[in-house]
C-alpha atoms as a PDB file:
ATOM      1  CA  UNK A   1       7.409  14.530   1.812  1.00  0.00           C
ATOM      2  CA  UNK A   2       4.709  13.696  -0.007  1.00  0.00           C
ATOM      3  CA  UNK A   3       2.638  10.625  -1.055  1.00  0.00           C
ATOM      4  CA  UNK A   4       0.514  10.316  -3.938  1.00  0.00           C
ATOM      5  CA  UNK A   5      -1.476   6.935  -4.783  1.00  0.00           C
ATOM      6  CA  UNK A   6      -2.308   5.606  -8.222  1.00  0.00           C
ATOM      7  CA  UNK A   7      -3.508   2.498  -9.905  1.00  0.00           C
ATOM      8  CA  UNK A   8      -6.941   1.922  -8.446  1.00  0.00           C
ATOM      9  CA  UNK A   9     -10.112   1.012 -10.327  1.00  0.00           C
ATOM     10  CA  UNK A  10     -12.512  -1.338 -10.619  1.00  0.00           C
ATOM     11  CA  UNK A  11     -11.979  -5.333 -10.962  1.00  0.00           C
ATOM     12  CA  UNK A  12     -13.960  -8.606 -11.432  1.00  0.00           C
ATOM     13  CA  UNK A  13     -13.011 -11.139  -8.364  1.00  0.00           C
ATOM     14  CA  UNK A  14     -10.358 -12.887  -9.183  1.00  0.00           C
ATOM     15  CA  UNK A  15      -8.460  -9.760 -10.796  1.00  0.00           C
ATOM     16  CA  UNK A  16      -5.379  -8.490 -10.025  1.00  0.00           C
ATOM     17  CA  UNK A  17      -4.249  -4.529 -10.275  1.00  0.00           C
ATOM     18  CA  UNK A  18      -1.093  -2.361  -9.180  1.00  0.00           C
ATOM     19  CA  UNK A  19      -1.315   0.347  -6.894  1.00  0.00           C
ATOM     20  CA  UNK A  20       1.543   2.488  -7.304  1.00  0.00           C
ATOM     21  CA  UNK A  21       2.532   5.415  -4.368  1.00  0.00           C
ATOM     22  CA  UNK A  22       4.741   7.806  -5.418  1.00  0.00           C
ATOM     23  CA  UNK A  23       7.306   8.683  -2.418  1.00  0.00           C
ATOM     24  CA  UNK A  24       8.308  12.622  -3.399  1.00  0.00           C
ATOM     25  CA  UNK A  25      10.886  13.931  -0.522  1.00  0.00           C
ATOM     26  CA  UNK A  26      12.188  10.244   0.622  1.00  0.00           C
ATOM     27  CA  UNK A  27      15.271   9.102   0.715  1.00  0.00           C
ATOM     28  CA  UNK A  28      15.879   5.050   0.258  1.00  0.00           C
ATOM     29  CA  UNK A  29      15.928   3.038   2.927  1.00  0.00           C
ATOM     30  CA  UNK A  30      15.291   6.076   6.148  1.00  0.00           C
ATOM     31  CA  UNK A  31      11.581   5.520   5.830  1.00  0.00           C
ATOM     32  CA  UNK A  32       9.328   2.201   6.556  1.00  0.00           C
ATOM     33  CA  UNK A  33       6.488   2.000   3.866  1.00  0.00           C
ATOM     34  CA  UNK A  34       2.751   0.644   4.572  1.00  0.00           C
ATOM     35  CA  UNK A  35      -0.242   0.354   2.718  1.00  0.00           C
ATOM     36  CA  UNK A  36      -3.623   0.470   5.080  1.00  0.00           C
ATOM     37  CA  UNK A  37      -6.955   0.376   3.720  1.00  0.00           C
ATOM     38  CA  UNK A  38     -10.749   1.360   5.186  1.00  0.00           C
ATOM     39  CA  UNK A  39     -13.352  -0.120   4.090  1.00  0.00           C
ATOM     40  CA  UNK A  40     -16.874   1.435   4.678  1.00  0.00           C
ATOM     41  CA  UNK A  41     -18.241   1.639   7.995  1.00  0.00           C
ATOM     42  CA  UNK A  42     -15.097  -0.064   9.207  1.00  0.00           C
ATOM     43  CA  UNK A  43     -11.508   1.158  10.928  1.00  0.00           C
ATOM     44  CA  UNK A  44      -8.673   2.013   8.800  1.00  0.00           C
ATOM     45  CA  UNK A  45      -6.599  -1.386   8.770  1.00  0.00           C
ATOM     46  CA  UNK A  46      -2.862  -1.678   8.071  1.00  0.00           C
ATOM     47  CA  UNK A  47      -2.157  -4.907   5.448  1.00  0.00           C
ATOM     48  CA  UNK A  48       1.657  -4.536   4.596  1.00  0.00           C
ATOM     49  CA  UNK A  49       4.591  -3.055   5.741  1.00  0.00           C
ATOM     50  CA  UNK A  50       7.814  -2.824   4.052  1.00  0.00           C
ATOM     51  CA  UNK A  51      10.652  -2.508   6.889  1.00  0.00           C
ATOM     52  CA  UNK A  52      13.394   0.054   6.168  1.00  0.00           C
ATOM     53  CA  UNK A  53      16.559  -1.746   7.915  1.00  0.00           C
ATOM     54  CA  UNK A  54      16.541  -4.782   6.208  1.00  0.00           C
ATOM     55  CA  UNK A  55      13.409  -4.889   3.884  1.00  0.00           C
ATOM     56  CA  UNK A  56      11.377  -7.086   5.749  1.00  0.00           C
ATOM     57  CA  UNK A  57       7.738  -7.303   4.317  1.00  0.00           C
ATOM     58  CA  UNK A  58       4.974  -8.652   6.743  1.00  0.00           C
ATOM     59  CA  UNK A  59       1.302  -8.981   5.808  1.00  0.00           C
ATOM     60  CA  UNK A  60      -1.826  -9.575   7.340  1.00  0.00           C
ATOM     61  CA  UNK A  61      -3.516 -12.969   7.134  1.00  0.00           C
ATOM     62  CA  UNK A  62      -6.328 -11.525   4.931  1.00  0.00           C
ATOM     63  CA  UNK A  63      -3.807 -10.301   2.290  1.00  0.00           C
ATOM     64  CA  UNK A  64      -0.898 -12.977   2.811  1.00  0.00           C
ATOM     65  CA  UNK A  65      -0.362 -14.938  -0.545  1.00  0.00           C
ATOM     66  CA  UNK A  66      -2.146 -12.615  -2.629  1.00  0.00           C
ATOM     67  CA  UNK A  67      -0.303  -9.371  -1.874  1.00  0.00           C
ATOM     68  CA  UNK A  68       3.309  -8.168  -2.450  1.00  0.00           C
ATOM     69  CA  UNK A  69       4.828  -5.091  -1.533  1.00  0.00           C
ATOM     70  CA  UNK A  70       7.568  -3.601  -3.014  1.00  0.00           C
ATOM     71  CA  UNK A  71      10.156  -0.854  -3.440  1.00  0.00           C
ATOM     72  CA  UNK A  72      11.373   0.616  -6.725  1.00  0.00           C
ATOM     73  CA  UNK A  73      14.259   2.636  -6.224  1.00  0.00           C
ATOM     74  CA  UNK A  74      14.930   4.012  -9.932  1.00  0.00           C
ATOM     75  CA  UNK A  75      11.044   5.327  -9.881  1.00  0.00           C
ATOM     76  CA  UNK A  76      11.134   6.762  -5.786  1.00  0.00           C
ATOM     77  CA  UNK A  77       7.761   4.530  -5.673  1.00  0.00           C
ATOM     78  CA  UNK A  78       6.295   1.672  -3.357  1.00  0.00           C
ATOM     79  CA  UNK A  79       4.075  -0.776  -4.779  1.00  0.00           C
ATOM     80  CA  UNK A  80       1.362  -2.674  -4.073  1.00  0.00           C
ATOM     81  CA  UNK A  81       0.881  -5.692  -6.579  1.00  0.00           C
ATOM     82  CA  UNK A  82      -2.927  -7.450  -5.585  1.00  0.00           C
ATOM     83  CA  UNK A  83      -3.629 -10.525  -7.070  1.00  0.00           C
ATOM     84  CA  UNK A  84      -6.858 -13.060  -6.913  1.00  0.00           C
ATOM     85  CA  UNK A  85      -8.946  -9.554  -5.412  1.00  0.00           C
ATOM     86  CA  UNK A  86     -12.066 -10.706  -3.441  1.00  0.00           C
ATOM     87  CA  UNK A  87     -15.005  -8.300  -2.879  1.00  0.00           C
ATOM     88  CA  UNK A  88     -14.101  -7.806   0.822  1.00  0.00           C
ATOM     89  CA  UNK A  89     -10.781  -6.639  -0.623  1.00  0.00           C
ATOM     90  CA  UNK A  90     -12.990  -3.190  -2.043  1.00  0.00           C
ATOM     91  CA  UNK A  91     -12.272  -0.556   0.307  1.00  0.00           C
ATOM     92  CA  UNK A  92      -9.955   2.849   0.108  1.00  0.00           C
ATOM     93  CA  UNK A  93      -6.066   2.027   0.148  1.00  0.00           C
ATOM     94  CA  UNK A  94      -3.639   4.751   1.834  1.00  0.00           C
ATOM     95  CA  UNK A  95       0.320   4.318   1.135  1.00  0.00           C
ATOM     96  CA  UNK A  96       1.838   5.340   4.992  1.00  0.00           C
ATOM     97  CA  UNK A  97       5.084   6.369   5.244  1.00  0.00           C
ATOM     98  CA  UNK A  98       7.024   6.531   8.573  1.00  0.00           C
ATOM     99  CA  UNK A  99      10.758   8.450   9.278  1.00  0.00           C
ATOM    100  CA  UNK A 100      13.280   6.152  10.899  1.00  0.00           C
ATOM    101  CA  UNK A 101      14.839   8.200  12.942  1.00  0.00           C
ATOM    102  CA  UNK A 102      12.317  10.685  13.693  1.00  0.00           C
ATOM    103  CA  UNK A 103       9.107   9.442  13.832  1.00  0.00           C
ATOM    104  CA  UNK A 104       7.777  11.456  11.381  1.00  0.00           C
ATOM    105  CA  UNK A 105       4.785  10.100   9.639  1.00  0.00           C
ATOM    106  CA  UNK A 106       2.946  11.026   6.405  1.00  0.00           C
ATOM    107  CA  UNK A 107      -0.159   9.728   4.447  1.00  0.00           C
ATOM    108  CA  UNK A 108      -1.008   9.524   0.959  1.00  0.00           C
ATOM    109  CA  UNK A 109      -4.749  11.027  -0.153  1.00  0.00           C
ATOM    110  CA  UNK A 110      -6.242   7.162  -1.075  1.00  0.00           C
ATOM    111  CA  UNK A 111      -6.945   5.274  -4.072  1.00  0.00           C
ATOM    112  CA  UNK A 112     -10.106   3.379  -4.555  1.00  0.00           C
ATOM    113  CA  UNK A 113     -10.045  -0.550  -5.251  1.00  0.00           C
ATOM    114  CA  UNK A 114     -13.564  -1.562  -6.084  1.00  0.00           C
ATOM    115  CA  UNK A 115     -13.664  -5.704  -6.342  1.00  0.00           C
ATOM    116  CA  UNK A 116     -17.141  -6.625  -8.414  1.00  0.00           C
ATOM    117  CA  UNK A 117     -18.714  -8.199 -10.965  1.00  0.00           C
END
């Protein structure tokens, strides 16, 4: 399995931008998805999950409303669309990617979402 992140960049607040994970090795709907993030000087933070039973999404309060994660099956990807980005939103985001029925858990190297003006 492997994970690779793409999509971040810099953004005025108030932007929005895509952050794309590529999900090489994974097999629809045997692995939960998540995206964390770590700011600096602070603890790596998980801020959605996409469920692989039944799809469930659940976000954090800091993200919820602005966020959506996603699954497209035809590109083997999970998406994270960010809308109305606020500077406490800059930090390093990880895609997370967790076996069903194993356990197993892999990371993605980071992309880095810089919200200024």
């Amino acid at each position: 399995v492997q994970l690779v992140e793409s999509g971040g960049g810099l953004v005025p607040p108030g932007g929005s931008l895509r952050l794309s994970c590529a999900a090489n090795g994974t097999r629809s709907n045997h692995y939960a998805f998540e995206w964390f993030r770590q700011a600096p000087g602070k603890e790596r933070e998980m801020i959605a999950c996409l469920k692989s039973r039944n799809g469930m999404t659940i976000y954090v309060d800091a993200v919820k409303g602005r966020f959506t994660i996603s699954r497209d099956n035809a590109k083997n990807t999970v998406d994270l669309q960010m809308t109305n980005l606020k500077p406490e939103d800059t930090a390093v985001y990880y895609c997370h990617a967790v076996e069903r029925e194993t356990g197993s858990d892999y990371w993605g190297q980071g992309t880095q979402v810089t919200v200024s003006s």
